[in-house]
Protein backbone atom coordinates (compact mmCIF):
# COMPACT_ATOMS: atom_id res chain seq x y z
CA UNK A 1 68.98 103.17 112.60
CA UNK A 2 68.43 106.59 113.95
CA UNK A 3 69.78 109.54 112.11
CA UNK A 4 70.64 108.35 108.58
CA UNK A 5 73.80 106.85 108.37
CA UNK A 6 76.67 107.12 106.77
CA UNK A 7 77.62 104.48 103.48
CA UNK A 8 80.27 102.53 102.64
CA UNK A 9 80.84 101.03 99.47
CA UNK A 10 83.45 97.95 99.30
CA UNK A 11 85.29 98.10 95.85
CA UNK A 12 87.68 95.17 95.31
CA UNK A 13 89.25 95.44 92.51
CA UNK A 14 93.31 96.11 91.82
CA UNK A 15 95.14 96.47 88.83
CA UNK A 16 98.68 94.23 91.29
CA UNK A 17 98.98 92.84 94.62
CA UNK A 18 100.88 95.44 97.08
CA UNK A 19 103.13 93.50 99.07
CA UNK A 20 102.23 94.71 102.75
CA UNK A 21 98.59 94.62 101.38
CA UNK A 22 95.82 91.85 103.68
CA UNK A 23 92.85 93.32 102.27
CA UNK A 24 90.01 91.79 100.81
CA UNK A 25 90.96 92.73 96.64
CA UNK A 26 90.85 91.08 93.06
CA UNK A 27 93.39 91.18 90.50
CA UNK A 28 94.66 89.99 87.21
CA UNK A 29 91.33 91.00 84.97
CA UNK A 30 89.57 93.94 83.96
CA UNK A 31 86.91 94.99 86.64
CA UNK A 32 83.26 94.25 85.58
CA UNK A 33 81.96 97.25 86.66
CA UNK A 34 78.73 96.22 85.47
CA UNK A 35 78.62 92.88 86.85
CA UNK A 36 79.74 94.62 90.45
CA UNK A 37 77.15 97.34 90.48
CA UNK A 38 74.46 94.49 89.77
CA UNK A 39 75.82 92.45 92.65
CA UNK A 40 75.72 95.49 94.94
CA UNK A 41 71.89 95.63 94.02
CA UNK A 42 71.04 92.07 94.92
CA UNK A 43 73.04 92.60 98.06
CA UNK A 44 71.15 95.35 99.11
CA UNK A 45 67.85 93.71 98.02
CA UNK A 46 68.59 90.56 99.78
CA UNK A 47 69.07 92.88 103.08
CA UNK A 48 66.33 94.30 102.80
CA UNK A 49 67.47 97.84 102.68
CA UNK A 50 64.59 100.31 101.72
CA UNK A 51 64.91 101.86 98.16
CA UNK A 52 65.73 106.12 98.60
CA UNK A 53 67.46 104.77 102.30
CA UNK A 54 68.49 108.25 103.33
CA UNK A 55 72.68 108.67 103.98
CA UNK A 56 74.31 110.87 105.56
CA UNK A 57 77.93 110.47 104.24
CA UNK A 58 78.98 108.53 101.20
CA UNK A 59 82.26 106.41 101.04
CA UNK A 60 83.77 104.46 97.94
CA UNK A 61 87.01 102.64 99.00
CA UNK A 62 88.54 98.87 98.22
CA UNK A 63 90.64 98.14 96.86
CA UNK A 64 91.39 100.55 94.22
CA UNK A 65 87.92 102.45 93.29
CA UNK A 66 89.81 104.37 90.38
CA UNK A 67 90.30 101.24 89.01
CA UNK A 68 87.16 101.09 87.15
CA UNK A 69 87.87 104.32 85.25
CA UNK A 70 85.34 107.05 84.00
CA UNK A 71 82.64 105.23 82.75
CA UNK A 72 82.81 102.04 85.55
CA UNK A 73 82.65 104.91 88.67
CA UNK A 74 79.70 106.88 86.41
CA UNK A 75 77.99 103.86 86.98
CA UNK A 76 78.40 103.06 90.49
CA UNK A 77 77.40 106.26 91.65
CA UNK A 78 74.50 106.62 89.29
CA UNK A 79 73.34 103.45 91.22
CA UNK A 80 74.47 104.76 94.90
CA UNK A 81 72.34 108.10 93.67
CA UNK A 82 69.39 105.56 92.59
CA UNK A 83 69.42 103.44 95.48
CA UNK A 84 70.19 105.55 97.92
CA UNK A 85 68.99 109.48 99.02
CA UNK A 86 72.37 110.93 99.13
CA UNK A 87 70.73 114.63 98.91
CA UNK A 88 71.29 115.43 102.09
CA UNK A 89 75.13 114.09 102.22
CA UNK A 90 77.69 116.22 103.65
CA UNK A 91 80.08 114.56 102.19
CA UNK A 92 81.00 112.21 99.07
CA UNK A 93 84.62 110.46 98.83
CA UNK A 94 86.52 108.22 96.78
CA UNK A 95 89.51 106.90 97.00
CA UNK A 96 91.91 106.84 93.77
CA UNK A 97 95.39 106.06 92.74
CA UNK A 98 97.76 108.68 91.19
CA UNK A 99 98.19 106.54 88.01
CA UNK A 100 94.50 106.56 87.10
CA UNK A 101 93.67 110.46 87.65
CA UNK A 102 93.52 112.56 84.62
CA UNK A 103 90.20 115.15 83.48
CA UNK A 104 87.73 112.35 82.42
CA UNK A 105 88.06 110.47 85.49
CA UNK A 106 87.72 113.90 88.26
CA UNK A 107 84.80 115.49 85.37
CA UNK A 108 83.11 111.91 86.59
CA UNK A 109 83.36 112.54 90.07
CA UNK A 110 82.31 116.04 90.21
CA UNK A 111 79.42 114.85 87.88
CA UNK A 112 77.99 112.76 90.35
CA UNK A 113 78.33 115.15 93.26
CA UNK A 114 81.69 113.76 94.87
CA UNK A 115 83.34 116.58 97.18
CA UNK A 116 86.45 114.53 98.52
CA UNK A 117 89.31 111.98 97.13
CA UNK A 118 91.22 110.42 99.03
CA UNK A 119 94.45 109.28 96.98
CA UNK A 120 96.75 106.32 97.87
CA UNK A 121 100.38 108.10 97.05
CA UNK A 122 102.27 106.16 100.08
CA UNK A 123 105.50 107.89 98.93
CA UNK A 124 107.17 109.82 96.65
CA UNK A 125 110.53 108.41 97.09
CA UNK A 126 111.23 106.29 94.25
CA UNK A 127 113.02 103.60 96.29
CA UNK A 128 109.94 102.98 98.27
CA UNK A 129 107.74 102.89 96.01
CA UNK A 130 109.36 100.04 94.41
CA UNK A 131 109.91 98.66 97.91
CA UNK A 132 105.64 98.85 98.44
CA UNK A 133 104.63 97.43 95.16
CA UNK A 134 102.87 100.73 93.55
CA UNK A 135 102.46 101.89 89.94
CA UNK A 136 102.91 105.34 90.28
CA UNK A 137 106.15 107.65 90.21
CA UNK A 138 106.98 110.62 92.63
CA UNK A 139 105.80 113.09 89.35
CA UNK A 140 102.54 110.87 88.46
CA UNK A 141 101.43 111.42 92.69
CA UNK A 142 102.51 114.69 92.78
CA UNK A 143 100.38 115.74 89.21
CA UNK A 144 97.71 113.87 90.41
CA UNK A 145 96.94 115.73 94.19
CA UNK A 146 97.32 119.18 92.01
CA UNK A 147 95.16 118.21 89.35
CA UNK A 148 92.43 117.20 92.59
CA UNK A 149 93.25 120.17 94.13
CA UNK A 150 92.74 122.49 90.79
CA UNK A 151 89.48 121.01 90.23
CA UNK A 152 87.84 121.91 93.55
CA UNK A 153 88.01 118.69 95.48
CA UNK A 154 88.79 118.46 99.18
CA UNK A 155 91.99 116.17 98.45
CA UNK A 156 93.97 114.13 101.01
CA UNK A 157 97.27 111.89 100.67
CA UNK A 158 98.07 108.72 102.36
CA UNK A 159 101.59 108.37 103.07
CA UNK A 160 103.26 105.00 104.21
CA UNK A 161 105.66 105.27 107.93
CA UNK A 162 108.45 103.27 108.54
CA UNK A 163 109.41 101.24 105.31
CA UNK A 164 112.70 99.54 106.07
CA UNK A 165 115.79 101.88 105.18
CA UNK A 166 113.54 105.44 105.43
CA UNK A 167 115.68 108.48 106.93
CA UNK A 168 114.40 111.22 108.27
CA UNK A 169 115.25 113.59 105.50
CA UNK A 170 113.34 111.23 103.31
CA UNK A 171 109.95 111.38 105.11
CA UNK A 172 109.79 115.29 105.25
CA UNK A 173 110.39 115.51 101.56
CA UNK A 174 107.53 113.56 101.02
CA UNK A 175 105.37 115.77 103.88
CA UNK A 176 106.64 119.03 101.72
CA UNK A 177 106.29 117.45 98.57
CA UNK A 178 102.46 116.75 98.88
CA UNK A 179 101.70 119.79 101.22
CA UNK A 180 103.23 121.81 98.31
CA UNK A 181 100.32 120.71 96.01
CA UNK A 182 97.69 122.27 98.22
CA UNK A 183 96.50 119.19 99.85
CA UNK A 184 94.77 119.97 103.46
CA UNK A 185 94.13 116.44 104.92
CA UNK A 186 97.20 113.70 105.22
CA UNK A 187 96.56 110.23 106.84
CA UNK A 188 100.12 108.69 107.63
CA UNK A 189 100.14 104.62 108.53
CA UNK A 190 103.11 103.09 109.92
CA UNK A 191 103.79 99.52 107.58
CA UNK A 192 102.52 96.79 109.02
CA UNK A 193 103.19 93.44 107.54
CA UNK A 194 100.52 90.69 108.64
CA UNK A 195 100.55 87.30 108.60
CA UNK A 196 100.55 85.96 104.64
CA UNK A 197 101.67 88.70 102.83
CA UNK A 198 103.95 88.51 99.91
CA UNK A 199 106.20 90.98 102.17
CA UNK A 200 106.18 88.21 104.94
CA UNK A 201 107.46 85.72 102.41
CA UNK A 202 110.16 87.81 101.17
CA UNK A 203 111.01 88.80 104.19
CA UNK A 204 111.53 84.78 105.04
CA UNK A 205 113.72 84.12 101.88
CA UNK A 206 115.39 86.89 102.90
CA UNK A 207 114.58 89.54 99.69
CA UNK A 208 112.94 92.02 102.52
CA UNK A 209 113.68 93.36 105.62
CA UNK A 210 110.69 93.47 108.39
CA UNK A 211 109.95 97.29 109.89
CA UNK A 212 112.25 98.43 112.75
CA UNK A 213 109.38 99.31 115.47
CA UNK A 214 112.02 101.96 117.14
CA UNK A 215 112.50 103.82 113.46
CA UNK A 216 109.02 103.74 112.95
CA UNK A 217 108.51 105.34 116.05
CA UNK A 218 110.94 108.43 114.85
CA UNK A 219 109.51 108.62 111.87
CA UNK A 220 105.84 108.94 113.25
CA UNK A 221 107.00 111.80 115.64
CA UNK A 222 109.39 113.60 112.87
CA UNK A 223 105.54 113.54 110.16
CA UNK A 224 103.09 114.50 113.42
CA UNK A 225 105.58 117.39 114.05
CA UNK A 226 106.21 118.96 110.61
CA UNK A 227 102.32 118.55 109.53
CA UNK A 228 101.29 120.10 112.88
CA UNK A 229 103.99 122.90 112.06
CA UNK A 230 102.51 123.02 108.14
CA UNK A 231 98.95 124.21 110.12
CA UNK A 232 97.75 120.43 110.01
CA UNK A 233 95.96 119.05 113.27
CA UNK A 234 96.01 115.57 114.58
CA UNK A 235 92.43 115.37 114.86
CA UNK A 236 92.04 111.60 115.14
CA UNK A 237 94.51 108.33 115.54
CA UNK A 238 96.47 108.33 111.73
CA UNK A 239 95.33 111.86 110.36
CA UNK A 240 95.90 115.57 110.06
CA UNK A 241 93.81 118.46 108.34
CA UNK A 242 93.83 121.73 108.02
CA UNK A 243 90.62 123.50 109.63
CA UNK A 244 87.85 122.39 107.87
CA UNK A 245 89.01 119.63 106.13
CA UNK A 246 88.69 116.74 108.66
CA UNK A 247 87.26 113.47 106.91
CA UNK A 248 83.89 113.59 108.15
CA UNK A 249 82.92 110.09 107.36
CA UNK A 250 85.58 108.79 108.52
CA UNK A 251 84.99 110.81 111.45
CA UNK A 252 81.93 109.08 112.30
CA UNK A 253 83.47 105.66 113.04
CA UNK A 254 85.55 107.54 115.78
CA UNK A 255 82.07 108.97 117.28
CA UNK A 256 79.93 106.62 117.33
CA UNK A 257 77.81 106.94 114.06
CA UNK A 258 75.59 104.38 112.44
CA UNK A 259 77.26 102.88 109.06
CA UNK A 260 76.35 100.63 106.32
CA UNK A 261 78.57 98.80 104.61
CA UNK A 262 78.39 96.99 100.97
CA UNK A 263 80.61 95.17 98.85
CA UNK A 264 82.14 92.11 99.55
CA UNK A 265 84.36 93.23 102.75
CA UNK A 266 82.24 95.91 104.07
CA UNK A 267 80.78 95.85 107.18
CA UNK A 268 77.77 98.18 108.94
CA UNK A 269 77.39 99.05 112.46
CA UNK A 270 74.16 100.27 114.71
CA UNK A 271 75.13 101.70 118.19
CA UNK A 272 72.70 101.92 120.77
CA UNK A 273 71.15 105.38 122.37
CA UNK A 274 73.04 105.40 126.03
CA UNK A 275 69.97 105.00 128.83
């Protein structure tokens, strides 16, 4: 690799099973946070990656990295901070869920140098998030992003596109509704429901409906519009920030920057100098 590159660390764990969700995730016990940070050191020994490797950006997602509370993210980035020289980052994220943020969890972040979250709120209608499988209400997400906010963290919001039955009206509460807690940075992902999801086999005993493509369509135009009118630019294929805020690490897989990935469904890449 050339200019240090930019670190991704693969956290699997989740407390259910979303029903649109393919990832690569655990559930059903209590994460071993322990356990986990130990495997990510015999991964990295086994691939030979120097000690002190130099990063440039530093990424914890899954999965549901919130999941392993105070203590369990204290010690995965003690070790990223151990293995890793992370001195030089410009930025430090980590994604989170509403239902797990309160002060001990964001004190832990801040402690070990994180500058970013990144929180999962997909909604904050109530019907859709019962439709999408999440734990938290409308009041929990909205808490949550002002709580990040309050405590100095660049914050963005993911919002779910599209769910079968969303209106118009619907969808720009939710963009007003999170914009109104400060957040500068909103990723929006129309739902996609692949092959072997639970959603797929509702949808087949016919307890779901699949995503109209045409709605979804509407509904993509009707968020790009209002965020862009907010003072939000599309800066890159699913997300919007303010100036300033862009996701820089996230940033770098759209330009062509080296990453290393760890965890069990990480992956790195090395491009080649043109010439």
């Amino acid at each position: 690799m050339g200019e240090a590159p930019g670190l991704y660390v693969h956290v699997p764990f989740c407390a259910r099973a979303c029903p649109y969700c393919d990832f690569d995730f655990e559930v059903g016990r209590e994460p071993a946070a322990e356990a986990f940070v130990e495997a990510l050191e015999s991964e990295r020994r086994g691939r030979a990656l120097p000690l002190g490797m130099p990063v440039r950006t530093v990424y914890v997602g899954g999965g549901t990295p919130s999941l392993l509370g105070p203590t369990g993210l204290r010690a995965l980035l003690r070790w990223i901070d151990t293995s890793f020289d992370a001195r030089g980052a410009v930025e430090r994220t980590v994604e989170l869920n509403p239902e797990h943020v309160d002060v001990a969890l964001l004190d832990a972040l801040v402690d070990h140098g994180v500058d970013r979250v990144s929180l999962g709120v997909q909604s904050l209608e109530p019907a859709a998030l019962v439709q999408l499988g999440r734990v938290h209400g409308a009041e929990r997400a909205r808490a949550a992003l002002a709580a990040a906010v309050a405590r100095g963290l660049r914050v963005s919001a993911d919002l779910i596109v599209g769910w079968p039955g969303q209106r118009a009206a619907s969808l720009r509460a939710d963009v007003e509704g999170i914009l109104a807690t400060g957040v500068e940075h909103v990723s929006i992902y129309a739902l996609t429901i692949e092959a072997g999801t639970p959603w797929e086999a509702l949808v087949r005993r016919g307890c779901r409906h699949e995503p109209d493509a045409d709605a979804q369509a509407e509904r993509l135009m009707e968020a790009a519009a209002w965020l862009e009118a907010a003072g939000l630019h599309h800066y890159e294929v699913a997300s919007y920030a303010r100036p300033g805020a862009r996701a820089i690490h996230n940033l770098g897989y759209w330009t062509w920057r080296d990453y290393l990935g760890l965890g069990p469904s990480a992956h790195s890449a090395v491009f080649a100098a043109d010439g």
